[in-house]
C-alpha atoms as a PDB file:
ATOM      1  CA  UNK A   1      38.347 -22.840   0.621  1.00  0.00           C
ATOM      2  CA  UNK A   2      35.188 -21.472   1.523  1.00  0.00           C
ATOM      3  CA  UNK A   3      35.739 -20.893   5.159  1.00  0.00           C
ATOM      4  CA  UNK A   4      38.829 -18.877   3.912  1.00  0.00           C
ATOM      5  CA  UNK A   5      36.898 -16.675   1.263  1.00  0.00           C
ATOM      6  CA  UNK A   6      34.288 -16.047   4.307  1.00  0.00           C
ATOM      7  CA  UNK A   7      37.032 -15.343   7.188  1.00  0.00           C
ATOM      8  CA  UNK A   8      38.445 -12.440   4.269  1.00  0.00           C
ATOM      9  CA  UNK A   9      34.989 -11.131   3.386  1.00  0.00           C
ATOM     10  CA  UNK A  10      34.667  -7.478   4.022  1.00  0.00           C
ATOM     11  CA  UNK A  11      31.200  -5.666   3.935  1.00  0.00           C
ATOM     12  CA  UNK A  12      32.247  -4.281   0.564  1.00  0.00           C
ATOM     13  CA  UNK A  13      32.242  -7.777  -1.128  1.00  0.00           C
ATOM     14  CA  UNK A  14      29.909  -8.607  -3.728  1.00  0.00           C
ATOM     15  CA  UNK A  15      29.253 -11.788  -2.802  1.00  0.00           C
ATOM     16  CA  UNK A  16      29.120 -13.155   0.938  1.00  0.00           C
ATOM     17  CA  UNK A  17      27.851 -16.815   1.441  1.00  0.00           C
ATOM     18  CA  UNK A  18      26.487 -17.189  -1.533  1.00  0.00           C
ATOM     19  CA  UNK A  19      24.689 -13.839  -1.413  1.00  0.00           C
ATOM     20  CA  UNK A  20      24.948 -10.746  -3.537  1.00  0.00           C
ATOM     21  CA  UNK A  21      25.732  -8.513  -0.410  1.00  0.00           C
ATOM     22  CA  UNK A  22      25.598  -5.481  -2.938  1.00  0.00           C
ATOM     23  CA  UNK A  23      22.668  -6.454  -4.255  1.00  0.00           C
ATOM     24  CA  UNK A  24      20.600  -7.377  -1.499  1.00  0.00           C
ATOM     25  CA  UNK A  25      21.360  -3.795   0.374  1.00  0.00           C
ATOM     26  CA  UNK A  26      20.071  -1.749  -2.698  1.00  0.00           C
ATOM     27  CA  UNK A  27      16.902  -3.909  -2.486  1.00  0.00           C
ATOM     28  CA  UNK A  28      16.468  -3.462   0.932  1.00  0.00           C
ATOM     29  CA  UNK A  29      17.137   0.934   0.782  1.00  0.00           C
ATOM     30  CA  UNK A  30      14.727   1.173  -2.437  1.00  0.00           C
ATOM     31  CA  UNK A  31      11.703  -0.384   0.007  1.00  0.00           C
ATOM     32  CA  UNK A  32      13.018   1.709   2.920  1.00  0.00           C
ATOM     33  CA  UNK A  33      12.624   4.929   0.881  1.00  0.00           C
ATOM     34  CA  UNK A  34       9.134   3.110  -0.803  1.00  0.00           C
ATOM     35  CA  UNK A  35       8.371   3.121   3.233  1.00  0.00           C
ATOM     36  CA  UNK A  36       9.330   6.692   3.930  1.00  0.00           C
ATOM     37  CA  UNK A  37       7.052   7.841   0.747  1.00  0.00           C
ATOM     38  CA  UNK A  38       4.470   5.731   1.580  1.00  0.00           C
ATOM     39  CA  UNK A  39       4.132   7.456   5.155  1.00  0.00           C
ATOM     40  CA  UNK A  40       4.526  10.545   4.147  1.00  0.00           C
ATOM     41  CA  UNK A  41       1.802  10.361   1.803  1.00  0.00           C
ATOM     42  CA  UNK A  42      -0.652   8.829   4.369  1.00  0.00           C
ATOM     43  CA  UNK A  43       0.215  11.704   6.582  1.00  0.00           C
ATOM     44  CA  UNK A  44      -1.205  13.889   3.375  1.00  0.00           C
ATOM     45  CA  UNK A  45      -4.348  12.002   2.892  1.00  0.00           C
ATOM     46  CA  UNK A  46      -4.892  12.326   6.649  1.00  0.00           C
ATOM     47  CA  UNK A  47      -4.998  15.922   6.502  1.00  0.00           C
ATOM     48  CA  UNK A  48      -6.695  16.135   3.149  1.00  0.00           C
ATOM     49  CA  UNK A  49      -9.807  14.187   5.075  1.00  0.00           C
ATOM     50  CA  UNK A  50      -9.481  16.858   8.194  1.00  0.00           C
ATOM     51  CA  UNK A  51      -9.891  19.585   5.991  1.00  0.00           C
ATOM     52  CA  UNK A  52     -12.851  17.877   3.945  1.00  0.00           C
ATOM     53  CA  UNK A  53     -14.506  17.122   7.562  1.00  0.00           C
ATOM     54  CA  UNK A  54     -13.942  20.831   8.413  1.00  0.00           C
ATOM     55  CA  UNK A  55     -15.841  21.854   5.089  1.00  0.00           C
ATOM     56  CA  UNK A  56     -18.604  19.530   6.143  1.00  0.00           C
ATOM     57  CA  UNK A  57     -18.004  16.382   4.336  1.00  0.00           C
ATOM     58  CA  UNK A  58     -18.749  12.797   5.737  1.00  0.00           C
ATOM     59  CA  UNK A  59     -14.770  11.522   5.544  1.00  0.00           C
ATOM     60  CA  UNK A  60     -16.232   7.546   5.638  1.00  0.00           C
ATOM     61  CA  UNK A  61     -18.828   8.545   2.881  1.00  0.00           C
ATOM     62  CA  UNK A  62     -15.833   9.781   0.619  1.00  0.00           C
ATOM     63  CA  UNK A  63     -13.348   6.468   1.603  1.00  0.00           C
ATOM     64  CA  UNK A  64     -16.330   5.015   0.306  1.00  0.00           C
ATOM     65  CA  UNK A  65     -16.901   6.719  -2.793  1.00  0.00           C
ATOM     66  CA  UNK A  66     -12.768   6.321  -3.564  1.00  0.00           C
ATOM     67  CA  UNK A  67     -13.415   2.471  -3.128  1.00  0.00           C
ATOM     68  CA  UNK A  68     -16.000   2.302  -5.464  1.00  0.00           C
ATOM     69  CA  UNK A  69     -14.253   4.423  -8.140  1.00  0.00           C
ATOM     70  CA  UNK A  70     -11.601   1.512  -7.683  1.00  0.00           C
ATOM     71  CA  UNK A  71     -13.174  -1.073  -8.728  1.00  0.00           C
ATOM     72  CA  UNK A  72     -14.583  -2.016 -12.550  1.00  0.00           C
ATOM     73  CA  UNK A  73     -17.914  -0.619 -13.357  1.00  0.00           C
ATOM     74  CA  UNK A  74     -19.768  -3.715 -14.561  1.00  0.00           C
ATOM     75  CA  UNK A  75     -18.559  -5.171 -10.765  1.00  0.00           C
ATOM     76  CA  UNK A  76     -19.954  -1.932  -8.708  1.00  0.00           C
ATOM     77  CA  UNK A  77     -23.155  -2.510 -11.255  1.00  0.00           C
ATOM     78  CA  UNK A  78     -23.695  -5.762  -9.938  1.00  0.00           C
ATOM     79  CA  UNK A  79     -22.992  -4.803  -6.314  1.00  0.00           C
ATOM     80  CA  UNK A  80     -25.444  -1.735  -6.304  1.00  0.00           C
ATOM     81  CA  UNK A  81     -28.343  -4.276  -7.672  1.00  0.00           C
ATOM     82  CA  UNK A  82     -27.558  -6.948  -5.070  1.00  0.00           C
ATOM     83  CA  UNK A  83     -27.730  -4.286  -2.834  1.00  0.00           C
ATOM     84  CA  UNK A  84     -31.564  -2.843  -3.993  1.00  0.00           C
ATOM     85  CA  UNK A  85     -32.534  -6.273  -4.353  1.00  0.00           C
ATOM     86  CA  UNK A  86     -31.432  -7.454  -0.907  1.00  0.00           C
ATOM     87  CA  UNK A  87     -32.656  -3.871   0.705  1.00  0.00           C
ATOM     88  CA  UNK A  88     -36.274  -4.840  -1.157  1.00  0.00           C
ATOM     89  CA  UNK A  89     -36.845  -8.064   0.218  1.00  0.00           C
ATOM     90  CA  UNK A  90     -35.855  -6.536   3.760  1.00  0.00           C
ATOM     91  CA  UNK A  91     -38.957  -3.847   3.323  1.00  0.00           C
ATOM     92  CA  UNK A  92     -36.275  -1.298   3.284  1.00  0.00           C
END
């Protein structure tokens, strides 16, 4: 019965081996359009860093600032004095 349900399937079925044909195409379209946004927004950030390196920013000074605003204070806290401590005992 199976292989007769299969030979009649059309691309509008709901259901095609066992798979929710419908379904599974909406899935794959919402990341597809997730994709397109997500480019287009990198292409934004790209030029927002070319026009804070032509006003004489350091672009890998602010990535690095964005990072740290990321990430819980008590955690950059301990990362800043790890970092004086280890700088210390270099003589730095």
């Amino acid at each position: 019965m199976s292989t007769a349900k299969a030979a009649s399937a059309t691309p509008d079925d709901t259901e095609v081996g066992g798979i929710a044909a419908d379904r599974l195409r909406a899935i794959i379209e919402r990341v597809e359009r997730l994709e397109e946004e997500k480019k287009a927004l990198s292409s934004d950030i790209k030029d927002i860093m070319a026009e804070a390196k032509s006003a004489g920013f350091d672009v890998s000074v602010i990535r690095k600032i964005i990072a740290i605003r990321r990430q819980e204070p008590a955690d950059v806290e301990e990362q800043d004095t790890l970092l004086d401590l280890y700088r210390r005992a270099l003589g730095m």
